[in-house]
Protein backbone atom coordinates (compact mmCIF):
# COMPACT_ATOMS: atom_id res chain seq x y z
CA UNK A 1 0.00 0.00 0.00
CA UNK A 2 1.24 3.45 -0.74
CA UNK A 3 1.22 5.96 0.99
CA UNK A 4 0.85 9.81 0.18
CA UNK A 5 1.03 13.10 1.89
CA UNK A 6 -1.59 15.97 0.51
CA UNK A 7 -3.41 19.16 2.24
CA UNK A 8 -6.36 20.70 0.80
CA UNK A 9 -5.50 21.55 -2.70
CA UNK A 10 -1.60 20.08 -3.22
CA UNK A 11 -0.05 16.86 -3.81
CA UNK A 12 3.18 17.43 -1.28
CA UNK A 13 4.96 14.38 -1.08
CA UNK A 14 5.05 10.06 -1.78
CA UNK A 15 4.34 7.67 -2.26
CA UNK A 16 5.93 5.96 0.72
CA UNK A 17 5.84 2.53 1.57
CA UNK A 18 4.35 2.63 4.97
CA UNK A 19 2.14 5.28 6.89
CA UNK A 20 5.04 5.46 9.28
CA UNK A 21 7.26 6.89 6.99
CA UNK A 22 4.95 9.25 5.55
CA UNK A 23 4.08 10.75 9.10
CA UNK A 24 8.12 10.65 9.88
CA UNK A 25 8.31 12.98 6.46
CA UNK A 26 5.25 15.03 7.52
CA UNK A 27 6.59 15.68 10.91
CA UNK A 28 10.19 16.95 9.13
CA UNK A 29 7.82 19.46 6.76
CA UNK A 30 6.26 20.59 9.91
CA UNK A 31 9.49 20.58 11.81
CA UNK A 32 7.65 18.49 14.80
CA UNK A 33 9.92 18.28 17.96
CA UNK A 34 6.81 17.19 19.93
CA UNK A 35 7.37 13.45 21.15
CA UNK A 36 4.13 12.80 20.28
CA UNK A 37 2.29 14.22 16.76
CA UNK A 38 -1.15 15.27 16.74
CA UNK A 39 -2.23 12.90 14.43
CA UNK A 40 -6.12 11.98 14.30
CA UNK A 41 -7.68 9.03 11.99
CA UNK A 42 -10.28 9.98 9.61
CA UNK A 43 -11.13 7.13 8.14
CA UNK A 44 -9.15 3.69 7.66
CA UNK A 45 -6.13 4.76 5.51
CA UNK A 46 -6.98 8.38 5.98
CA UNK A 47 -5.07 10.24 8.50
CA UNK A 48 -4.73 14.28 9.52
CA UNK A 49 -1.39 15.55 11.20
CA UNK A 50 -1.44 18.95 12.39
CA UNK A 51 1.75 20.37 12.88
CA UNK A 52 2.99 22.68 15.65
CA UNK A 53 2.37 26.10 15.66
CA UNK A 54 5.45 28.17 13.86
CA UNK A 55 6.72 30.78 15.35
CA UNK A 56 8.13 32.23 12.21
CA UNK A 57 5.18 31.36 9.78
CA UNK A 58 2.28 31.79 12.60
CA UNK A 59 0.63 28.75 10.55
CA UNK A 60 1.21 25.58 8.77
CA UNK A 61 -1.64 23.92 7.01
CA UNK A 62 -2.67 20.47 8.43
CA UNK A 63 -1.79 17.46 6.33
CA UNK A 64 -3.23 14.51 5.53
CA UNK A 65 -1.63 11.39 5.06
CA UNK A 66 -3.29 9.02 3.29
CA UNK A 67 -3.32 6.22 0.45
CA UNK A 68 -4.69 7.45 -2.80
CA UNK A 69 -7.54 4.88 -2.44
CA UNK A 70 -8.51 6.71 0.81
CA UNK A 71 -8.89 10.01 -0.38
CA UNK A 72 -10.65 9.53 -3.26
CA UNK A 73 -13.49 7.92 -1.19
CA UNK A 74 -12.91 10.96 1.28
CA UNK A 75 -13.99 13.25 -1.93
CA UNK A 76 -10.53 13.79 -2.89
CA UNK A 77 -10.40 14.61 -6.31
CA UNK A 78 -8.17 12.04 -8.17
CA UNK A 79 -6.66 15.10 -10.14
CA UNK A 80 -4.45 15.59 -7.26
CA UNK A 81 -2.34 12.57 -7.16
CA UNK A 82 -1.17 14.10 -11.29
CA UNK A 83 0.12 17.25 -10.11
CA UNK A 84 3.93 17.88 -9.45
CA UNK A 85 5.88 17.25 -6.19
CA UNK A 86 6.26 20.59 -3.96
CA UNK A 87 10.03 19.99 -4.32
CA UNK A 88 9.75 20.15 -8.02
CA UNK A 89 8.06 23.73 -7.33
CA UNK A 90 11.18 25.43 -5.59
């Protein structure tokens, strides 16, 4: 199963082989010191990490970490998964 890491709008990062990897990446995007993440299940391979607040940025956007299957019966559109990595976008 492969994993993914998306917010509202943006594919961000994946796929990775496990959730736990994905959520190790996610917590290095949000840089997450906390020992443990805020992470809340949605649905069964549908996950939301919330990051901590940023002092510098005030705000990061949640993330969801999810397999593609997941969010597309979450109303995902399947669009999403086609777009560019963020890293491509630097």
């Amino acid at each position: 199963m492969s994993w993914h890491i998306i917010n509202g709008k943006d594919y961000i990062d994946g796929p990775f082989e496990s959730m736990k990897t994905a959520l190790s990446e996610a917590r290095v995007l949000g840089k997450d010191g906390r020992v443990d993440p805020r992470l809340r299940r949605k649905a069964d391979g549908f996950y939301i990490y919330h990051p901590p607040y940023d002092r510098e940025e005030k705000w990061q956007p949640e993330y969801w970490i999810c397999t593609e299957e997941a969010a597309i019966r979450q109303g995902v559109p399947s669009r999403i998964f086609e777009q560019p990595l963020m890293e491509n976008w630097r």
